[in-house]
N, C-alpha and C. Protein backbone atom coordinates (compact mmCIF):
# COMPACT_ATOMS: atom_id res chain seq x y z
N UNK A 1 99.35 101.08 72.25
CA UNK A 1 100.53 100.65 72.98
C UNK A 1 100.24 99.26 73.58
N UNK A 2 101.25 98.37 73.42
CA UNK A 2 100.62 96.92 73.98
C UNK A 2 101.56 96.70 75.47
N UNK A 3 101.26 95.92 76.08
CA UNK A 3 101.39 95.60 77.43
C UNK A 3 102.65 95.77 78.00
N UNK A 4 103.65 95.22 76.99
CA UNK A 4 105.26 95.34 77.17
C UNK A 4 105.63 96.46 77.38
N UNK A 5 104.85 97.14 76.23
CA UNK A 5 105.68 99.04 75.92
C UNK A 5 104.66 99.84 77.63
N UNK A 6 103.62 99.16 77.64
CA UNK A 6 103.54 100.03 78.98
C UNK A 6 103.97 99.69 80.18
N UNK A 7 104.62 98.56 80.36
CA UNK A 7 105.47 98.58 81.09
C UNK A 7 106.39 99.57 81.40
N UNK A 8 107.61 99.25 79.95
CA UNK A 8 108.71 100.18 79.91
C UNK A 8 108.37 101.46 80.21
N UNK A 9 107.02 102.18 79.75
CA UNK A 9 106.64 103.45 79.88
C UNK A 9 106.61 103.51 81.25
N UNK A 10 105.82 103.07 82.26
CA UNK A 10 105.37 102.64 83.70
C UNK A 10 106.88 102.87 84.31
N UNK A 11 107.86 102.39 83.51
CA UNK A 11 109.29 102.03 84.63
C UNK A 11 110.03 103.37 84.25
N UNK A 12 109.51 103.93 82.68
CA UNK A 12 110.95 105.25 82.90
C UNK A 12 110.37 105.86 83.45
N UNK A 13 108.91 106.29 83.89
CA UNK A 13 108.45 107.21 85.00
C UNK A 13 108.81 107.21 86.45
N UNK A 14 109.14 105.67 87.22
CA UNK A 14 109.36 105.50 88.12
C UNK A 14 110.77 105.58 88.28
N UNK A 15 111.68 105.51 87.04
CA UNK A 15 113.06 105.86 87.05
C UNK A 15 113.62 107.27 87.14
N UNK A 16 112.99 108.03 86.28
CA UNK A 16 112.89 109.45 86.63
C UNK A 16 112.42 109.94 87.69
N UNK A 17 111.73 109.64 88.22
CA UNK A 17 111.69 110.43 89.80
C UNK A 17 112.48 109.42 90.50
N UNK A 18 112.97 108.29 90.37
CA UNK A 18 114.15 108.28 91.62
C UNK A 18 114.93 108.78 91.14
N UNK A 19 115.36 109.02 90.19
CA UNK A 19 116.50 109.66 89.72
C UNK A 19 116.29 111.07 90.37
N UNK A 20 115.28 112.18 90.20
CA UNK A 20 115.06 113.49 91.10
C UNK A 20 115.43 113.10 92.87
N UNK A 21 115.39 111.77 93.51
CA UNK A 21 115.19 111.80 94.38
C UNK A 21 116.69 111.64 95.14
N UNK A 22 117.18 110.90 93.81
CA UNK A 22 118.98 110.60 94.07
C UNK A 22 119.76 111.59 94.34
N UNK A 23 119.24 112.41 93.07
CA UNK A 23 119.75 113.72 92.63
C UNK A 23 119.81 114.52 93.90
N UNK A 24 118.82 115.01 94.48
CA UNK A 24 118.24 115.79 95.89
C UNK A 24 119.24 115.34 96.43
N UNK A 25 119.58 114.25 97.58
CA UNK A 25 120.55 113.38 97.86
C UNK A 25 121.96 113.07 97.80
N UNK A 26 122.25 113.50 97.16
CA UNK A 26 123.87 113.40 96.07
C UNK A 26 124.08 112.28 95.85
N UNK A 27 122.69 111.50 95.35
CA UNK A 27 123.19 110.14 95.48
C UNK A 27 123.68 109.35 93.93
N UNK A 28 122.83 110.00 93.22
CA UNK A 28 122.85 110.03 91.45
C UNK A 28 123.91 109.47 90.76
N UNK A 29 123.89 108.20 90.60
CA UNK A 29 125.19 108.03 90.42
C UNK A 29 125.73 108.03 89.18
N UNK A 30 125.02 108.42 88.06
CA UNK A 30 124.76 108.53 86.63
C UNK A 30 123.67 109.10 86.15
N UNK A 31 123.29 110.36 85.50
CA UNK A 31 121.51 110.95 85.45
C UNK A 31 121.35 110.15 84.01
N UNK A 32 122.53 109.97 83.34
CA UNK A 32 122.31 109.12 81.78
C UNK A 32 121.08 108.14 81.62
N UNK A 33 120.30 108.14 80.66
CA UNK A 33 118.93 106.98 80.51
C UNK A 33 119.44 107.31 78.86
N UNK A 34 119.67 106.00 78.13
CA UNK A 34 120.60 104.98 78.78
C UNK A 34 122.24 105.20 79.50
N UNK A 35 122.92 104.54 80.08
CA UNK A 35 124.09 105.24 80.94
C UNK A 35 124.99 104.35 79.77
N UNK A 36 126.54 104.93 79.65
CA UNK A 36 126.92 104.60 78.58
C UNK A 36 127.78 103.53 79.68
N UNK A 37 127.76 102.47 78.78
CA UNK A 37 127.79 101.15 79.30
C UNK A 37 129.13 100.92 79.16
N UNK A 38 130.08 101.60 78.49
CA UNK A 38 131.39 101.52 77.91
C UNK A 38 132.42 102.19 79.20
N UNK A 39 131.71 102.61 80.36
CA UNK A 39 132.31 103.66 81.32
C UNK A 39 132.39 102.61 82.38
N UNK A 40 133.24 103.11 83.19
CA UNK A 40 133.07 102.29 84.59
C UNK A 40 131.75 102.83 85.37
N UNK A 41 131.27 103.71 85.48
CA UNK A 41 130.33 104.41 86.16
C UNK A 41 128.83 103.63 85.71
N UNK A 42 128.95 103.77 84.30
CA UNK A 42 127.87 103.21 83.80
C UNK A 42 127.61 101.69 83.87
N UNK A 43 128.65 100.74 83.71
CA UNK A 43 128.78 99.37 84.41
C UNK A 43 128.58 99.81 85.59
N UNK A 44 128.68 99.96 86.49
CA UNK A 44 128.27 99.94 88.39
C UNK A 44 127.19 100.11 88.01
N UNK A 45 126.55 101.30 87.68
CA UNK A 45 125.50 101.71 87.26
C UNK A 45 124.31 99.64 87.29
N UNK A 46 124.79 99.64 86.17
CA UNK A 46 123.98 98.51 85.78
C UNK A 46 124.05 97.39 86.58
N UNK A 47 125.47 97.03 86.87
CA UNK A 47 125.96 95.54 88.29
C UNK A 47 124.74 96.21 89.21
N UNK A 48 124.48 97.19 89.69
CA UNK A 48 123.87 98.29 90.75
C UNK A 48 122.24 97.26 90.29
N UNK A 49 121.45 97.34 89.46
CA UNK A 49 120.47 97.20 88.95
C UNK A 49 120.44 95.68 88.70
N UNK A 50 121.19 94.78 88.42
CA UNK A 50 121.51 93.65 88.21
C UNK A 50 121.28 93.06 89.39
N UNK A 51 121.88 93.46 90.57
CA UNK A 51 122.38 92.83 91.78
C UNK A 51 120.78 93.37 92.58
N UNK A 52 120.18 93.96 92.31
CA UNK A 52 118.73 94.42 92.78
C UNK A 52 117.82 93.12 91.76
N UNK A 53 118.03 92.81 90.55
CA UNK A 53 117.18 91.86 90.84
C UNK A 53 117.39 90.01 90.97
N UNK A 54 118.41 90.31 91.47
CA UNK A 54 119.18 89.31 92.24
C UNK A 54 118.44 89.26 93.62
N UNK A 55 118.32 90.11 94.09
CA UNK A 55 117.93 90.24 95.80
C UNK A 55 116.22 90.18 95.54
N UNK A 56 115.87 90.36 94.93
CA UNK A 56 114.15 90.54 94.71
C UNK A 56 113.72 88.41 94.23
N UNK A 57 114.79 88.08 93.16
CA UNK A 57 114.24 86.85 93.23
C UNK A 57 114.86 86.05 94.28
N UNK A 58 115.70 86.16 95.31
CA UNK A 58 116.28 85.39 96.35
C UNK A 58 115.16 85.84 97.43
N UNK A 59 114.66 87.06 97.35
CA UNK A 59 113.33 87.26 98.47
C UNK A 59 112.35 86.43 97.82
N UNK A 60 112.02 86.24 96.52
CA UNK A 60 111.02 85.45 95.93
C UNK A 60 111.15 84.02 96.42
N UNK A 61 112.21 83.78 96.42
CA UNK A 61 113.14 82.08 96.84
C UNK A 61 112.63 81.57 98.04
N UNK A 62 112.59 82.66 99.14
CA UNK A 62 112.78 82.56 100.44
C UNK A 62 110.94 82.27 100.69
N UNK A 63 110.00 83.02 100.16
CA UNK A 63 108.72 82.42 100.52
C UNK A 63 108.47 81.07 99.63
N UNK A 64 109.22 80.19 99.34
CA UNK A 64 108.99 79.38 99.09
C UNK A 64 109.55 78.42 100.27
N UNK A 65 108.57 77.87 100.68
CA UNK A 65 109.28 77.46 102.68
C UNK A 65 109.70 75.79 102.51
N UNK A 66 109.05 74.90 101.49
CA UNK A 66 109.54 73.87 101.19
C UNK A 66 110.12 73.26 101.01
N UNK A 67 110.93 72.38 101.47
CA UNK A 67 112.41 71.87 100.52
C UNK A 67 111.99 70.33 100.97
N UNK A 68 112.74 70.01 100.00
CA UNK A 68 112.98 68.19 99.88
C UNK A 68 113.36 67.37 101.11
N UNK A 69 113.61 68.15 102.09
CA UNK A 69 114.54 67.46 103.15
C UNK A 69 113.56 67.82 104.34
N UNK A 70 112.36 68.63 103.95
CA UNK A 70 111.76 68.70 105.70
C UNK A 70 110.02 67.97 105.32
N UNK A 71 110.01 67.34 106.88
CA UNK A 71 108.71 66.52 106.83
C UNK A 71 107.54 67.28 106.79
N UNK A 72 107.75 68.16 106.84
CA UNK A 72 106.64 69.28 107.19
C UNK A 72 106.10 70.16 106.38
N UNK A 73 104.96 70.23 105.40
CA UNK A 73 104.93 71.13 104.32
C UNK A 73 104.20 72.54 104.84
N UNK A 74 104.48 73.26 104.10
CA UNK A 74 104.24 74.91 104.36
C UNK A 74 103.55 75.49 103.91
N UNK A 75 102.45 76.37 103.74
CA UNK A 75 101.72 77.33 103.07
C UNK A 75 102.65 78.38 102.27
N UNK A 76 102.45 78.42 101.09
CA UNK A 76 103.01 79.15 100.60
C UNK A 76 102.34 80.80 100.71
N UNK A 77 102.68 81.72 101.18
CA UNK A 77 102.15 83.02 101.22
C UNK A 77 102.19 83.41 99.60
N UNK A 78 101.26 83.37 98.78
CA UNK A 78 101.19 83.42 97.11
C UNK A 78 101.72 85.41 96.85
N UNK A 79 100.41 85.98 97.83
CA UNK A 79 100.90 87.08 97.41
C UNK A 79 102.04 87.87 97.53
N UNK A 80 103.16 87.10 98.92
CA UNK A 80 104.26 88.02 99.04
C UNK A 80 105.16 87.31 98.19
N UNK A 81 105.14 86.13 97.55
CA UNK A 81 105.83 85.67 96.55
C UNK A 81 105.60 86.46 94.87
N UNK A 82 104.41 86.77 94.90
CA UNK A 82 104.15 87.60 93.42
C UNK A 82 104.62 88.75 93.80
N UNK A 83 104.42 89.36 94.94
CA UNK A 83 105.22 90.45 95.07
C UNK A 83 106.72 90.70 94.79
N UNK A 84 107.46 89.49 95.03
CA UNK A 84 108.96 89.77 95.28
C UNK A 84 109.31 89.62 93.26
N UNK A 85 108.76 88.52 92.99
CA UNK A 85 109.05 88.38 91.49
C UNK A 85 108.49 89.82 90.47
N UNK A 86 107.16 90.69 90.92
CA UNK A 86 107.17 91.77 90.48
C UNK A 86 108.19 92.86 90.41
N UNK A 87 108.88 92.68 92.02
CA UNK A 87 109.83 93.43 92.41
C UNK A 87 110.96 93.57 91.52
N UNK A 88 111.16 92.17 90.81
CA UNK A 88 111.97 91.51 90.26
C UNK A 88 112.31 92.08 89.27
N UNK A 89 111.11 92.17 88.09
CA UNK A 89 110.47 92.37 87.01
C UNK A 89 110.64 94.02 86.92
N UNK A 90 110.60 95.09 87.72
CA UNK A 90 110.67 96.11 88.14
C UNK A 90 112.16 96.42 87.73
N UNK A 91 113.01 95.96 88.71
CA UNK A 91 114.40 96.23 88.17
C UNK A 91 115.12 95.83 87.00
N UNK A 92 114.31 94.60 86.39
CA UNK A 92 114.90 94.14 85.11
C UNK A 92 114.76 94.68 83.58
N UNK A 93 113.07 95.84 83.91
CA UNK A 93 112.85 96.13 82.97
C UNK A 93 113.55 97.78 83.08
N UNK A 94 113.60 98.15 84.40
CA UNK A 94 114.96 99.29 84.43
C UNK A 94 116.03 99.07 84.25
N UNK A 95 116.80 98.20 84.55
CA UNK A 95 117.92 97.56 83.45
C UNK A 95 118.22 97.44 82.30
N UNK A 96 116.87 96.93 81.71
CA UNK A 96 116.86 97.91 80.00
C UNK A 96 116.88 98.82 79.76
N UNK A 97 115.91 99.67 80.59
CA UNK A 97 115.97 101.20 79.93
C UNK A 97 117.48 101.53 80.12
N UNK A 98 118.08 101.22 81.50
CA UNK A 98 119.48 102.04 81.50
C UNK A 98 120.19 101.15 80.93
N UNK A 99 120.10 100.13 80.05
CA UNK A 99 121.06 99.78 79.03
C UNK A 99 120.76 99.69 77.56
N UNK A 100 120.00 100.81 77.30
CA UNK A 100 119.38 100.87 76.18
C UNK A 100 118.62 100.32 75.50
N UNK A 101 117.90 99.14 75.61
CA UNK A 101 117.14 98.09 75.35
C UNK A 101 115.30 98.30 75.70
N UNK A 102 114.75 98.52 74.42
CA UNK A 102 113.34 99.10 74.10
C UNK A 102 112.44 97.98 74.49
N UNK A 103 111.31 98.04 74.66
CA UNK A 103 110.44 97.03 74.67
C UNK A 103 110.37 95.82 73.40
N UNK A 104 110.70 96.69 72.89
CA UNK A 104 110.85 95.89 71.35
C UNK A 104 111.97 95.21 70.96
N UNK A 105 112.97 95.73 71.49
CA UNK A 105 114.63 95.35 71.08
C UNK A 105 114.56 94.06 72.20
N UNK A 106 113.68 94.44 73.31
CA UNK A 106 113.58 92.80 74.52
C UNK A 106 112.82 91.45 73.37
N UNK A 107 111.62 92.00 73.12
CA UNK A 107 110.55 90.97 72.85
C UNK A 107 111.54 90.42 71.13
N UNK A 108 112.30 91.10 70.46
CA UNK A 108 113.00 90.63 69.57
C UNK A 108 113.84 89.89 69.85
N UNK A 109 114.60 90.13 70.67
CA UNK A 109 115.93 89.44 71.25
C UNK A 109 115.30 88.21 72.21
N UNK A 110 113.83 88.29 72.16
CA UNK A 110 114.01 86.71 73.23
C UNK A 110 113.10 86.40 72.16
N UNK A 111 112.41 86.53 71.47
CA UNK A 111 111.68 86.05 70.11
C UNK A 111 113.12 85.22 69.02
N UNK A 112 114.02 85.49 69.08
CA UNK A 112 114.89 85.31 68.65
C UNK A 112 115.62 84.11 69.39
N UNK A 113 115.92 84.05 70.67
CA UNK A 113 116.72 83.01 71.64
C UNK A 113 115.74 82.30 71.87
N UNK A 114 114.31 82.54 71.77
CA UNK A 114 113.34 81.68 72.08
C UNK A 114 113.45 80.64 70.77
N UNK A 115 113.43 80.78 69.57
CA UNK A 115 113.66 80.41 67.90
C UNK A 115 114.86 79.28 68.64
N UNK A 116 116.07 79.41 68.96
CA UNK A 116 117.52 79.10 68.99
C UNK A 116 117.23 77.67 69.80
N UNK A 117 116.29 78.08 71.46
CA UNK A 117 116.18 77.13 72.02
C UNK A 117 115.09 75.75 71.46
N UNK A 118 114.32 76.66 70.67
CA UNK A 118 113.32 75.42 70.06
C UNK A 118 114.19 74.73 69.13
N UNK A 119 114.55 74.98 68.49
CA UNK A 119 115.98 74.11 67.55
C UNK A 119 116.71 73.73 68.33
N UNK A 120 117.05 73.80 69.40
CA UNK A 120 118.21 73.19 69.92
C UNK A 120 117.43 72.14 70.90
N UNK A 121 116.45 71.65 70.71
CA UNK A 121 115.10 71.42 71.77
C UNK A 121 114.97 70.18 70.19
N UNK A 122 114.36 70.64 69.28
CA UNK A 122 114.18 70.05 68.45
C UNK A 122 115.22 68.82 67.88
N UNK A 123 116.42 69.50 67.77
CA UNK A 123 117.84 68.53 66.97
C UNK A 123 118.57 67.62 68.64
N UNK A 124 117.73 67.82 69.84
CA UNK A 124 118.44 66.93 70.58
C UNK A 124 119.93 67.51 71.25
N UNK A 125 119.88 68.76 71.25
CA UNK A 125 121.27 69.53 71.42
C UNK A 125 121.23 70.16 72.64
């Protein structure tokens, strides 16, 4: 198994027990892995997961204390910044699983847009 796929493996474990934990809860708002994406439930579902790693790289944003406009430079705290982008990484690769998208169907599909941008990188476009 190479690094990607244990990821995904790593995340449907951690998805399945929140999912037990939702469940307990009444909070569950879909038990579907993948949730059918064609539903309104299953879109929230995903905006739900989307908008989580939205908030994980804007916490990533925020330890970055620097900006162009102040005289004063900052220590960057490294590890709570790798933390927030892990965080990140966490919900994005649960976002695949609940939108059906394999470790493989990822590394194809950006193996693929990765191809698109080097040509379009290449021809000046």
């Amino acid at each position: 198994m190479d690094k990607l796929d244990l990821i995904f493996a790593r995340q449907r474990e951690l998805l399945e027990r929140f999912h037990q934990i939702e469940a307990q809860h009444g909070l569950l708002p879909d038990p579907n892995v993948p949730v059918d994406i064609t539903t309104h439930q299953g879109q929230a579902v995903l905006r739900g997961r989307a908008w989580n790693v939205t908030e994980e790289l804007a916490e990533a944003m925020n330890e970055l204390k620097n900006r162009p406009w102040k005289q004063k430079t900052y220590p960057v705290d490294l590890e709570a910044f790798y933390e927030e982008l892990i965080d990140a990484l966490h919900f994005f690769i649960e976002l695949c699983i609940l939108s059906g998208l394999s470790a493989q169907d990822l590394f194809d599909r950006y193996m693929g847009k990765a191809a698109v941008n080097t040509q379009r990188q290449e021809l000046g476009v």
